[in-house]
PDB file of N, CA and C in Angstrom:
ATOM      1  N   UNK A   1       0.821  -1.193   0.000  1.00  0.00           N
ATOM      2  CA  UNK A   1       0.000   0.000   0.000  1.00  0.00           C
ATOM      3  C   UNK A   1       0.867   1.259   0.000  1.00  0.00           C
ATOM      4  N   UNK A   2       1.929   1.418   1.047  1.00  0.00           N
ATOM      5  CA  UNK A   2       2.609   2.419   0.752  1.00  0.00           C
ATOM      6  C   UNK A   2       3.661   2.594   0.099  1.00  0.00           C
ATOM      7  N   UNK A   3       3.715   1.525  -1.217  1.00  0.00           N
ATOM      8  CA  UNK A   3       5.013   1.419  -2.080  1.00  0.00           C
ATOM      9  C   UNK A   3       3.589   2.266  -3.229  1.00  0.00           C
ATOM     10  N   UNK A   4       2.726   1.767  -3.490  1.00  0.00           N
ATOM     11  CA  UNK A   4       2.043   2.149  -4.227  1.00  0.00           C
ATOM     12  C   UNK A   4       1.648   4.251  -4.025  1.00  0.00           C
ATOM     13  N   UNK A   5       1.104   4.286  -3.037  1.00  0.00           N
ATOM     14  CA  UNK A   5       0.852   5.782  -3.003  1.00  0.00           C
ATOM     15  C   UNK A   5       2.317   6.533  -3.325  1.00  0.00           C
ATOM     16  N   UNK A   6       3.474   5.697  -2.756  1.00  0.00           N
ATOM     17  CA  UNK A   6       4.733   6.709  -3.292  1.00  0.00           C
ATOM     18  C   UNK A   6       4.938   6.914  -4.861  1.00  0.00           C
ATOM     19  N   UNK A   7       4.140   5.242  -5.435  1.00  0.00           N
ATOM     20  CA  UNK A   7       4.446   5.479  -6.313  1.00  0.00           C
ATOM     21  C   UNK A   7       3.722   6.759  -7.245  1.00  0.00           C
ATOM     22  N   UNK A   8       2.460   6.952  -6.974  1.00  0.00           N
ATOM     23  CA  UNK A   8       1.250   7.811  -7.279  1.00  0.00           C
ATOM     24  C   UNK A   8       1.916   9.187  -7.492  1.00  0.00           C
ATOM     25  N   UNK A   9       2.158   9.024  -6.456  1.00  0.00           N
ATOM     26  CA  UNK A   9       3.224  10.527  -5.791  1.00  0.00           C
ATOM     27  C   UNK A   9       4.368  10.758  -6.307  1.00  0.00           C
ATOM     28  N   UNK A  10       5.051  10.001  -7.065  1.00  0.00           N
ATOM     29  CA  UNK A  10       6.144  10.725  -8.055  1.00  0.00           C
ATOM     30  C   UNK A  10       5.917  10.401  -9.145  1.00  0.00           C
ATOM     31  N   UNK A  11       4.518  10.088  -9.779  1.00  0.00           N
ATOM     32  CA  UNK A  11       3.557  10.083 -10.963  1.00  0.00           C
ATOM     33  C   UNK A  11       3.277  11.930 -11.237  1.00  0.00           C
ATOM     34  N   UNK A  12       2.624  12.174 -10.099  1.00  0.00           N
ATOM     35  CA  UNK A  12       2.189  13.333 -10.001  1.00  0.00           C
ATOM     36  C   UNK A  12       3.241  14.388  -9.940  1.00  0.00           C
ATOM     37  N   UNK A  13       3.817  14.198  -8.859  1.00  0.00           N
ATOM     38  CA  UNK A  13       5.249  15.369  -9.252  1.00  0.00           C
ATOM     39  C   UNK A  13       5.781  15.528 -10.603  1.00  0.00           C
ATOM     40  N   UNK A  14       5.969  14.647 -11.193  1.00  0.00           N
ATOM     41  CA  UNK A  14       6.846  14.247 -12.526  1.00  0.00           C
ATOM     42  C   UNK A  14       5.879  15.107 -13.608  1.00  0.00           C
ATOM     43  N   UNK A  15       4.456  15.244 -13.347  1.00  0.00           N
ATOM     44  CA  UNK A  15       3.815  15.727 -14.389  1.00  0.00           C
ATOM     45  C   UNK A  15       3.687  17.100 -13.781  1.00  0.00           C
ATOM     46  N   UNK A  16       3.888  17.606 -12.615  1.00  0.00           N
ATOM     47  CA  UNK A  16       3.955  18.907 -12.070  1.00  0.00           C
ATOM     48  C   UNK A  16       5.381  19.189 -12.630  1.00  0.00           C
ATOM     49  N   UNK A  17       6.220  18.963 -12.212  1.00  0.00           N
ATOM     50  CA  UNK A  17       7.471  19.091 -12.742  1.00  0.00           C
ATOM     51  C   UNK A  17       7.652  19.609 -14.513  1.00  0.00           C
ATOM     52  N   UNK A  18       6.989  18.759 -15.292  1.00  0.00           N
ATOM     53  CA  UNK A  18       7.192  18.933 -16.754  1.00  0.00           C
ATOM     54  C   UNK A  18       6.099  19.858 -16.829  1.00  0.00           C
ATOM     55  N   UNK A  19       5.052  20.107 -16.482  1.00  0.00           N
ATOM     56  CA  UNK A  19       4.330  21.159 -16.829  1.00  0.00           C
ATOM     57  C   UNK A  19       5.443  22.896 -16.365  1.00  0.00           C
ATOM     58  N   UNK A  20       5.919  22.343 -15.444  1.00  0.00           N
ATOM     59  CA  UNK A  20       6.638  23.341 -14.730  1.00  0.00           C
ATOM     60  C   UNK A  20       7.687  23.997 -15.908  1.00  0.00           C
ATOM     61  N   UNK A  21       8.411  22.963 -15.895  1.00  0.00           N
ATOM     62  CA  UNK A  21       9.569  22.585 -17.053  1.00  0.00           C
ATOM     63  C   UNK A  21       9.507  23.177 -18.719  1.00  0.00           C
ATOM     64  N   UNK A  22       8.117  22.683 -19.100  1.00  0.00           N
ATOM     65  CA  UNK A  22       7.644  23.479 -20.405  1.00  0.00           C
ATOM     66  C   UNK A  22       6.786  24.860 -20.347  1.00  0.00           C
ATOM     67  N   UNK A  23       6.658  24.826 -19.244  1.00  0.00           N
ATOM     68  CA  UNK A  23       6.334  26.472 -19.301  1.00  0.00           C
ATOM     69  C   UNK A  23       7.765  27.122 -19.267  1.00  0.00           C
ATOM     70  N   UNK A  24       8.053  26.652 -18.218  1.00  0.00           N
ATOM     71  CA  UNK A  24       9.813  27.909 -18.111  1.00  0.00           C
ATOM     72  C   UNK A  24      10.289  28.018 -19.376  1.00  0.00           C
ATOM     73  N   UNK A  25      10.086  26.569 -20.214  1.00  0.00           N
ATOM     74  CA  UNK A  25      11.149  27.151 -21.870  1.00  0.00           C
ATOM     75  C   UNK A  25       9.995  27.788 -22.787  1.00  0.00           C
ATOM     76  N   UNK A  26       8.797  28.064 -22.129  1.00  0.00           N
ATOM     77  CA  UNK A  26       7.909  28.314 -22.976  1.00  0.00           C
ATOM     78  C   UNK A  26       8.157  30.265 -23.065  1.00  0.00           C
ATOM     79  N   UNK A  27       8.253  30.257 -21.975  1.00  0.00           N
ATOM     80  CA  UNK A  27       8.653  31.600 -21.273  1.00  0.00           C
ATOM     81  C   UNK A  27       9.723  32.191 -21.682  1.00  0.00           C
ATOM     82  N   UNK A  28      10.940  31.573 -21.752  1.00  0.00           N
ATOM     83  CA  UNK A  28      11.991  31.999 -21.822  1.00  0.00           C
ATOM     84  C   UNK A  28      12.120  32.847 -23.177  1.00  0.00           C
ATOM     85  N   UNK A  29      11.142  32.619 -24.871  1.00  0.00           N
ATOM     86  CA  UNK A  29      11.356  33.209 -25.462  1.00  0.00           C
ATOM     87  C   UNK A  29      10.651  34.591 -25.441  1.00  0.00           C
ATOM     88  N   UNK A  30      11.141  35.481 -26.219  1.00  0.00           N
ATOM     89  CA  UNK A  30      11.182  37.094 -26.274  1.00  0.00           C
ATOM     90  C   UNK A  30      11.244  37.235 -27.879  1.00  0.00           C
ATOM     91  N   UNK A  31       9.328  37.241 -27.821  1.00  0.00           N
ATOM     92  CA  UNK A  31       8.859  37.361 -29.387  1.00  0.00           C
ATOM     93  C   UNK A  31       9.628  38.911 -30.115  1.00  0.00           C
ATOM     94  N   UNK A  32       9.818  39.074 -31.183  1.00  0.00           N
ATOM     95  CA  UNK A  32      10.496  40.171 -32.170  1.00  0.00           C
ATOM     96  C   UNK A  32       9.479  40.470 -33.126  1.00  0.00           C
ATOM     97  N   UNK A  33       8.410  39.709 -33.368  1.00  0.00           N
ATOM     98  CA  UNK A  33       7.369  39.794 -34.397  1.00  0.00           C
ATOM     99  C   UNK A  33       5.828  39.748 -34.204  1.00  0.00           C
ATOM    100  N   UNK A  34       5.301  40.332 -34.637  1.00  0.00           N
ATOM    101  CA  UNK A  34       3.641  40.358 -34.029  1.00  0.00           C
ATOM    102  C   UNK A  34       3.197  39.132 -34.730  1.00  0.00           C
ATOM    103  N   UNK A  35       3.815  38.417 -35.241  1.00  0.00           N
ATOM    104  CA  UNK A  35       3.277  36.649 -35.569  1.00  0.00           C
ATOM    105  C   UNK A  35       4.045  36.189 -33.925  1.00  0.00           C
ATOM    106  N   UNK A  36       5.011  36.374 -33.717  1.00  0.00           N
ATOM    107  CA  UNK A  36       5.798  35.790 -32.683  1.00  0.00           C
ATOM    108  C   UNK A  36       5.078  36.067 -31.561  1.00  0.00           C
ATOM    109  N   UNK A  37       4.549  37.114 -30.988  1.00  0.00           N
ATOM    110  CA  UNK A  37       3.955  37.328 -30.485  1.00  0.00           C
ATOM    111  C   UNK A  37       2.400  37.152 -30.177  1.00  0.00           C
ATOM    112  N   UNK A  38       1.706  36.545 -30.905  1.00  0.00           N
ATOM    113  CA  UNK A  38       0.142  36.052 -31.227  1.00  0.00           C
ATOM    114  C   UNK A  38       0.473  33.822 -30.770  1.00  0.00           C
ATOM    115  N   UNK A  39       1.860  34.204 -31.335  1.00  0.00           N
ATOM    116  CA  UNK A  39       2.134  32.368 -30.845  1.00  0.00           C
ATOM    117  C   UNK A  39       2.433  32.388 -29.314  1.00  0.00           C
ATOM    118  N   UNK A  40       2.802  33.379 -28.624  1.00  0.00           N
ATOM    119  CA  UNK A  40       3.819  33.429 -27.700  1.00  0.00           C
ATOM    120  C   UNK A  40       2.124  33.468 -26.465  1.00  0.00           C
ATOM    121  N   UNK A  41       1.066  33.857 -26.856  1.00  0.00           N
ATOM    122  CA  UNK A  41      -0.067  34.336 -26.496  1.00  0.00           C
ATOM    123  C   UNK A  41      -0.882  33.179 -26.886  1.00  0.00           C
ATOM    124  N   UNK A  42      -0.677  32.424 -27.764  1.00  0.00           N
ATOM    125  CA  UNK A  42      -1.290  31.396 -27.580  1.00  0.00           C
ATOM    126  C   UNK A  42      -1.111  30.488 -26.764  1.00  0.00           C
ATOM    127  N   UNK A  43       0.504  30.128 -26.990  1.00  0.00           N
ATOM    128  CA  UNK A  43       0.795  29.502 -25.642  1.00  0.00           C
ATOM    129  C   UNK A  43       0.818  29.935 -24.490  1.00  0.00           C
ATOM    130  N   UNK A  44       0.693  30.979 -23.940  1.00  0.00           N
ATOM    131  CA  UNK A  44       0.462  31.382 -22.685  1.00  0.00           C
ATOM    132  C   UNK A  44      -1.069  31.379 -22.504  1.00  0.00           C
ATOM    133  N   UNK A  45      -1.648  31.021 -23.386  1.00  0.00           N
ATOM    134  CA  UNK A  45      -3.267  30.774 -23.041  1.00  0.00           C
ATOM    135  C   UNK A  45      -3.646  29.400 -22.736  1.00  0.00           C
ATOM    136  N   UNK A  46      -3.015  28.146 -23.639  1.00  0.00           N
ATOM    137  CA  UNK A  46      -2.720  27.037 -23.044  1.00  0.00           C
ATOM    138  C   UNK A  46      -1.917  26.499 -22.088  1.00  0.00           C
ATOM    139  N   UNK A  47      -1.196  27.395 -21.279  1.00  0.00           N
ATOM    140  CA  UNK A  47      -0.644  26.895 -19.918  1.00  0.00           C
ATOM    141  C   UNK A  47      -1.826  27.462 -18.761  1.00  0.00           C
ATOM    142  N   UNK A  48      -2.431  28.214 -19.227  1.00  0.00           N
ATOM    143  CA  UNK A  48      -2.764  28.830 -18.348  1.00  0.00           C
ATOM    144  C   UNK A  48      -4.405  28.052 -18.617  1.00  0.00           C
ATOM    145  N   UNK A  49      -4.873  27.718 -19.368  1.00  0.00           N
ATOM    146  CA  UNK A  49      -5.824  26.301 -19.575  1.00  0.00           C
ATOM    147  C   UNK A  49      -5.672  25.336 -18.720  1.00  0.00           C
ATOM    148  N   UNK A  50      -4.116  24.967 -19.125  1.00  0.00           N
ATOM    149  CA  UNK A  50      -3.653  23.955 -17.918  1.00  0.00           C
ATOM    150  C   UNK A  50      -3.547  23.675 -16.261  1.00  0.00           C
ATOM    151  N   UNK A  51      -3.585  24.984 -16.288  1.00  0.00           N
ATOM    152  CA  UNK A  51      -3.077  25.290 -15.071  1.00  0.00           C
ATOM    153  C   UNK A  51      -3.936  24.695 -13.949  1.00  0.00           C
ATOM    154  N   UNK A  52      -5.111  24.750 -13.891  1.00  0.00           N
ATOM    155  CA  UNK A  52      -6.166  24.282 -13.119  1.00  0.00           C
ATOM    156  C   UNK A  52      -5.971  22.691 -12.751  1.00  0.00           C
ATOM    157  N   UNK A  53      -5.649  22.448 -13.758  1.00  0.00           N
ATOM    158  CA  UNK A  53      -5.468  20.695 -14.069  1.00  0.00           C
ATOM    159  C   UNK A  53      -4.145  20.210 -13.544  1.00  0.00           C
ATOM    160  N   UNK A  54      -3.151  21.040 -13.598  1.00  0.00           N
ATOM    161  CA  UNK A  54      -1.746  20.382 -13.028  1.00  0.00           C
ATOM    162  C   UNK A  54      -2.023  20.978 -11.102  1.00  0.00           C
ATOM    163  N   UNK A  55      -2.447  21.816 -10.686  1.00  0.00           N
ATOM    164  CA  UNK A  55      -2.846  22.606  -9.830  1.00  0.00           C
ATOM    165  C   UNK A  55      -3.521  21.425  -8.511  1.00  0.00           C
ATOM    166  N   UNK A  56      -4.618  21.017  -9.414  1.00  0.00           N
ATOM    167  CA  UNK A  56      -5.457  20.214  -8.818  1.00  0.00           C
ATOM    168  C   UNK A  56      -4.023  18.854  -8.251  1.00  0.00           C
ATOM    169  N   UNK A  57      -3.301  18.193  -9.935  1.00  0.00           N
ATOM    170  CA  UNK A  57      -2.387  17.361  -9.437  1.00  0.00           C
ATOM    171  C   UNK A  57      -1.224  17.612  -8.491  1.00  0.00           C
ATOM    172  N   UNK A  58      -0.861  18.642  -7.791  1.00  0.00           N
ATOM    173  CA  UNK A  58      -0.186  18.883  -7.213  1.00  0.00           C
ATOM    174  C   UNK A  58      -1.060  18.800  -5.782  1.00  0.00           C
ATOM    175  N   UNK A  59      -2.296  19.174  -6.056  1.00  0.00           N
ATOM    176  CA  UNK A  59      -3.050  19.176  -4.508  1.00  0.00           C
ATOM    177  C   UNK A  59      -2.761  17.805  -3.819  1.00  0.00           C
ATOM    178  N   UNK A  60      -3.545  17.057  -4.906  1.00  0.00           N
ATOM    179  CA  UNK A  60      -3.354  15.787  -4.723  1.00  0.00           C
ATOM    180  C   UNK A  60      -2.202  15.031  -4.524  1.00  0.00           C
ATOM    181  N   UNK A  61      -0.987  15.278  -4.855  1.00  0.00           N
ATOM    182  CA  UNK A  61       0.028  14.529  -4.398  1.00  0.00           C
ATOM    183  C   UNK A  61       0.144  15.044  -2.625  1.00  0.00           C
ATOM    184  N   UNK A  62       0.055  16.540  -2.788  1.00  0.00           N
ATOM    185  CA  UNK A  62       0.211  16.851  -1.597  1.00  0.00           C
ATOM    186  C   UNK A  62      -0.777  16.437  -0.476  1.00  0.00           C
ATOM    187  N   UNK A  63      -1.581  15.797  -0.748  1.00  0.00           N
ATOM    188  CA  UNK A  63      -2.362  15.582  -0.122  1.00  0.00           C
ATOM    189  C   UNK A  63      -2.131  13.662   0.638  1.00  0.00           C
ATOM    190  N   UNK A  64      -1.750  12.874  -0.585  1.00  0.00           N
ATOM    191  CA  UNK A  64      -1.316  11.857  -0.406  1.00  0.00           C
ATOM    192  C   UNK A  64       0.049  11.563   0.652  1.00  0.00           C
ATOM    193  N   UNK A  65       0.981  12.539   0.203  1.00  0.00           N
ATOM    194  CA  UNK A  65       1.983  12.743   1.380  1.00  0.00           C
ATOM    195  C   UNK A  65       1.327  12.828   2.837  1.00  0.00           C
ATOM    196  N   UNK A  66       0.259  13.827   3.018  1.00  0.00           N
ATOM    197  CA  UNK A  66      -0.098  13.784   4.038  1.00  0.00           C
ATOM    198  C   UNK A  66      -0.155  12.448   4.447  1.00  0.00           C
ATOM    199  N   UNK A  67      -1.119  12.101   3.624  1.00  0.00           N
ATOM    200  CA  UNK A  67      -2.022  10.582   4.070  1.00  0.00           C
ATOM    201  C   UNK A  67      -0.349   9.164   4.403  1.00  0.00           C
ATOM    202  N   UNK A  68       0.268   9.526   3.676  1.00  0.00           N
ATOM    203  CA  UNK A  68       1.242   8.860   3.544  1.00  0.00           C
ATOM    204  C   UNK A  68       2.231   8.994   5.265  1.00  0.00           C
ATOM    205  N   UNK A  69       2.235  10.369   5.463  1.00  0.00           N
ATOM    206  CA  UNK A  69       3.409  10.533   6.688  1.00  0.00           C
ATOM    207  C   UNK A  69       2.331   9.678   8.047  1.00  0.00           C
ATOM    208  N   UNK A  70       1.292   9.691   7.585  1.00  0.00           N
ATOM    209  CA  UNK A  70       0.291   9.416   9.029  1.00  0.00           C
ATOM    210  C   UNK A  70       0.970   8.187   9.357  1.00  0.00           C
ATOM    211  N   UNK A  71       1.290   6.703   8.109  1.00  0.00           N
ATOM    212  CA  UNK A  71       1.627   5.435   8.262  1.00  0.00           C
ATOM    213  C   UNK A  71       3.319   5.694   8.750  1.00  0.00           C
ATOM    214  N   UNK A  72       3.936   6.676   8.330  1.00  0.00           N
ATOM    215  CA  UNK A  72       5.517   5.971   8.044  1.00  0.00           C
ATOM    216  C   UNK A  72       6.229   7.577   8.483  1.00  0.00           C
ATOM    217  N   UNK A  73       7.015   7.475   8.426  1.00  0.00           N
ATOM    218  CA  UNK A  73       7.792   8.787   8.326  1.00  0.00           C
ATOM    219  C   UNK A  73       8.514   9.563   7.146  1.00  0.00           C
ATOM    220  N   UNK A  74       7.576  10.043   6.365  1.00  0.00           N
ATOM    221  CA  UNK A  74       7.899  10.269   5.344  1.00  0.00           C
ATOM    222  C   UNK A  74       8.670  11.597   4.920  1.00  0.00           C
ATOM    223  N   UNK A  75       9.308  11.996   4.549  1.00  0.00           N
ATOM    224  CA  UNK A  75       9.933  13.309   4.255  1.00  0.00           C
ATOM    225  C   UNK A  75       8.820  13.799   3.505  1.00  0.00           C
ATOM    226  N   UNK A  76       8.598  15.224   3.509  1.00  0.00           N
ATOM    227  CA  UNK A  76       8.580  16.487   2.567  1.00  0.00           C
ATOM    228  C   UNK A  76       9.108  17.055   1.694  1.00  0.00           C
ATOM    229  N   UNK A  77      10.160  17.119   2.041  1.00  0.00           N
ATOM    230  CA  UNK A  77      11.179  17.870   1.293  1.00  0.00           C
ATOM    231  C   UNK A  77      10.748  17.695  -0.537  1.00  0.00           C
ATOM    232  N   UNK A  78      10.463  16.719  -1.275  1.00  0.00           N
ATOM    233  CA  UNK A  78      10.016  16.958  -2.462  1.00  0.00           C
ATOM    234  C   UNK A  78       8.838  17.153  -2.352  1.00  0.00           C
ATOM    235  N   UNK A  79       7.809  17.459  -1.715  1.00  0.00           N
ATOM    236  CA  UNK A  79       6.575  18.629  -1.932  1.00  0.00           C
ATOM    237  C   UNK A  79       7.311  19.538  -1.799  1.00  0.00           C
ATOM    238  N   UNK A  80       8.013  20.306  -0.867  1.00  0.00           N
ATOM    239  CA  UNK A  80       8.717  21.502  -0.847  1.00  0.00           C
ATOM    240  C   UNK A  80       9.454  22.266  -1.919  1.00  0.00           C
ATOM    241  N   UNK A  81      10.074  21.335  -2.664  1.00  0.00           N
ATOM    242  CA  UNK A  81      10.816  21.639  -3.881  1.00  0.00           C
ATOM    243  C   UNK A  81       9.866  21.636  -4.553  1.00  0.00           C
ATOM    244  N   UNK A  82       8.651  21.127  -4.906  1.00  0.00           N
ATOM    245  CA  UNK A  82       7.520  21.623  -6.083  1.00  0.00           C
ATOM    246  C   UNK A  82       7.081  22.671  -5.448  1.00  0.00           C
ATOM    247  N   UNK A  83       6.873  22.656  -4.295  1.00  0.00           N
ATOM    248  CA  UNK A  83       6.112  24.137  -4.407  1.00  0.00           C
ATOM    249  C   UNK A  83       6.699  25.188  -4.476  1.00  0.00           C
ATOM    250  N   UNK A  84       8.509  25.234  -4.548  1.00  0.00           N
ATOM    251  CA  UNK A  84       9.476  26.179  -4.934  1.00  0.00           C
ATOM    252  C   UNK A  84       9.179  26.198  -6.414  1.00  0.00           C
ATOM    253  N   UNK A  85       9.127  24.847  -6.889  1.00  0.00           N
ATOM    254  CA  UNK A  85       9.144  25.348  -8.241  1.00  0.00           C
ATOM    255  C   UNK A  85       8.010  26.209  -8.789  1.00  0.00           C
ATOM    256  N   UNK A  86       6.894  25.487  -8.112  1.00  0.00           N
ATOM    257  CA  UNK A  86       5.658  26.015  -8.150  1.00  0.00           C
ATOM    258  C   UNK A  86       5.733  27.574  -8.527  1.00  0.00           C
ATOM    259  N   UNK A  87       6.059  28.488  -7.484  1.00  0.00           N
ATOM    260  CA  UNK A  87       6.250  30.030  -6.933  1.00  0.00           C
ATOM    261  C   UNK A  87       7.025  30.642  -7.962  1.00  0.00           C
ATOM    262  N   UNK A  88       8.409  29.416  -8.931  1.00  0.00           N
ATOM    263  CA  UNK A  88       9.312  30.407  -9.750  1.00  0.00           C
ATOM    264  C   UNK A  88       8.080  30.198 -10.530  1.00  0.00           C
ATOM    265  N   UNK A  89       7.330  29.519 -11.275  1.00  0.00           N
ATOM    266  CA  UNK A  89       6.572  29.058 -12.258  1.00  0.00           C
ATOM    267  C   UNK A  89       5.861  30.485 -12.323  1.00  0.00           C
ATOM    268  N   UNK A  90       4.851  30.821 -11.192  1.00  0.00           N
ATOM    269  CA  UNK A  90       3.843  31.544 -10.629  1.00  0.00           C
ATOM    270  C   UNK A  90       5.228  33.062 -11.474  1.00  0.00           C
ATOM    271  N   UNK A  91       6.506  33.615 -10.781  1.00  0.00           N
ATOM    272  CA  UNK A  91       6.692  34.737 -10.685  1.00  0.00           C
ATOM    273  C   UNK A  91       7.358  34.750 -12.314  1.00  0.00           C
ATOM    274  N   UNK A  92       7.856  33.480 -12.774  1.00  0.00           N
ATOM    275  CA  UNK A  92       7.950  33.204 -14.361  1.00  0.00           C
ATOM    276  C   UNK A  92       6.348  34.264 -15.496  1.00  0.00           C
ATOM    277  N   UNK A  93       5.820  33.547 -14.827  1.00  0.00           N
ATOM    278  CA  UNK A  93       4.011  33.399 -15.702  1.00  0.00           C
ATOM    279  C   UNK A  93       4.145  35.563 -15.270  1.00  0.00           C
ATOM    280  N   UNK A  94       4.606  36.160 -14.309  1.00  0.00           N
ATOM    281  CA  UNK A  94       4.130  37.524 -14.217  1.00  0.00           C
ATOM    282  C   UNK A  94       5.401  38.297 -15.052  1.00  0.00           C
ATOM    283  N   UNK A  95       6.308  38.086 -15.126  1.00  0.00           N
ATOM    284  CA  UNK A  95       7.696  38.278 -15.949  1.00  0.00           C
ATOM    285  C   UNK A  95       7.231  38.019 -17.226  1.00  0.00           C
ATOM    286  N   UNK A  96       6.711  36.877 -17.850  1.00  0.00           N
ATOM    287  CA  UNK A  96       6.816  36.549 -19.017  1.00  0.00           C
ATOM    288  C   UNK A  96       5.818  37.389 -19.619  1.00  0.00           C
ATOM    289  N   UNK A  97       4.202  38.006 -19.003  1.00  0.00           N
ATOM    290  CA  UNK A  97       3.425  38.807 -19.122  1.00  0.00           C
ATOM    291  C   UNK A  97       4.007  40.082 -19.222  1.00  0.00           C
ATOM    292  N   UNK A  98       4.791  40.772 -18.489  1.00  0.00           N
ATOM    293  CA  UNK A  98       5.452  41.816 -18.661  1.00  0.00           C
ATOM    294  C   UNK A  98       6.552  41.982 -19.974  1.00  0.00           C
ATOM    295  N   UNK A  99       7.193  41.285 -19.948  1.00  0.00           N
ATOM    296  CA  UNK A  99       8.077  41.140 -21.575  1.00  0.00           C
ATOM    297  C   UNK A  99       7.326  41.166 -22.390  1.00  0.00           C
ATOM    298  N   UNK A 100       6.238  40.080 -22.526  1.00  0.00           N
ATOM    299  CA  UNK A 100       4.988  40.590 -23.778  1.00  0.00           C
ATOM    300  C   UNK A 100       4.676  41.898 -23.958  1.00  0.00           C
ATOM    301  N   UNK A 101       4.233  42.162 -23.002  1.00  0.00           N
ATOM    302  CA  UNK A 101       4.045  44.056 -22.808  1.00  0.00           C
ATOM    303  C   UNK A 101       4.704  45.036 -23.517  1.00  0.00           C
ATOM    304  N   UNK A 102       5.860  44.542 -23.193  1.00  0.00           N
ATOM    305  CA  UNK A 102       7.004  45.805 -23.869  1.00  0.00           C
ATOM    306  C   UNK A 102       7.109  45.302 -25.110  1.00  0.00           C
ATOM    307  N   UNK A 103       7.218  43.922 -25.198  1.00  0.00           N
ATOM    308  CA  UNK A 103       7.502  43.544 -27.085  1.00  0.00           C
ATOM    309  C   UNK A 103       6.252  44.195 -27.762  1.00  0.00           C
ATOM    310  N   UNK A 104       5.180  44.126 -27.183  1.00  0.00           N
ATOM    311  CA  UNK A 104       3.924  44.697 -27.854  1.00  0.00           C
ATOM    312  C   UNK A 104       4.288  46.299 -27.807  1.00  0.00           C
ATOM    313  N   UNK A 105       4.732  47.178 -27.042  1.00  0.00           N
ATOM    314  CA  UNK A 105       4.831  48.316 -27.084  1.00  0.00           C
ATOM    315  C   UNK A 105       6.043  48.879 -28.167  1.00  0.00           C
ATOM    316  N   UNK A 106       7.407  47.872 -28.301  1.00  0.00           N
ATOM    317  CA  UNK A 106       7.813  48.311 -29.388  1.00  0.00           C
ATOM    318  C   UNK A 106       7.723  48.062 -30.492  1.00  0.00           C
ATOM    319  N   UNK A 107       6.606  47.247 -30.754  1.00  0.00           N
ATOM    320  CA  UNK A 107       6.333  46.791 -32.466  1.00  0.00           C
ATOM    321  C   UNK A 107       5.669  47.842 -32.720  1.00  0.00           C
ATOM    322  N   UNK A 108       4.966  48.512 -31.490  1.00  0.00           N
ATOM    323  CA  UNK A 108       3.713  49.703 -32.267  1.00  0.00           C
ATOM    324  C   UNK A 108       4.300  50.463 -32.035  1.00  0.00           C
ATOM    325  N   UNK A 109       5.598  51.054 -31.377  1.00  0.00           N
ATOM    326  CA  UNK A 109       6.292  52.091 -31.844  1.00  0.00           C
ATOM    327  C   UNK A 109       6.882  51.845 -33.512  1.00  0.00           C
ATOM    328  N   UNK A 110       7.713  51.061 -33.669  1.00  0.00           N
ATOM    329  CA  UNK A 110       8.088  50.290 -34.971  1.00  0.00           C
ATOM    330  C   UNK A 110       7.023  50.882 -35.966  1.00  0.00           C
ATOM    331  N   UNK A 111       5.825  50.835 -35.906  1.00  0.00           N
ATOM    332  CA  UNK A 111       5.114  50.926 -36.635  1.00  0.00           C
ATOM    333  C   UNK A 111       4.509  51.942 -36.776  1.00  0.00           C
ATOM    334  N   UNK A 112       4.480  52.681 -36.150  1.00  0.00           N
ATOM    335  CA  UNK A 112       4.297  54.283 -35.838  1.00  0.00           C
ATOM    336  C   UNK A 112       5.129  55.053 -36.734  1.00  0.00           C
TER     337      UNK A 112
END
């Protein structure tokens, strides 16, 4: 029983993790083109689709840990590190909104 919930539990991290993971490189680019920018917005509309759904899977692992430390003595420490990652993800997603911003502000200077 509790080989199984661990296993559940780094099912779930692993897909928190890569959601984590493909947003950050999703982020990392800095559109130059108002096509680049309409893609860059699409995908930030499908993470943010996602988000609810990986959100929920993170509850749930965290939640299983709980259930998990009641039997055994289980560490934290990797919920802890997702929910670090969690927070860069979170201050990623307000950064990456702001760079859009300005790329949008100098194409319409550009174009001005």
């Amino acid at each position: 029983m509790v080989s199984s919930i661990q296993e559940s539990i780094r099912d779930d991290t692993a897909k928190v993790e890569s959601f984590i993971h493909e947003s950050s490189e999703l982020m990392k680019k800095e559109p130059q083109s108002v096509e680049e920018i309409g893609q860059c917005n699409a995908e930030r509309a499908e993470l943010l689709r996602r988000e609810p759904e990986v959100l929920n899977i993170n509850k749930n692992a965290s939640d299983k840990y709980k259930v998990l430390s009641m039997w055994n003595e289980t560490k934290t420490e990797h919920l802890k590190r997702i929910r670090h990652l969690w927070e860069n993800y979170e201050e990623d997603k307000q950064h990456h909104e702001s760079v859009l911003g300005s790329q949008i502000e100098r194409i319409k200077e550009k174009l001005e």
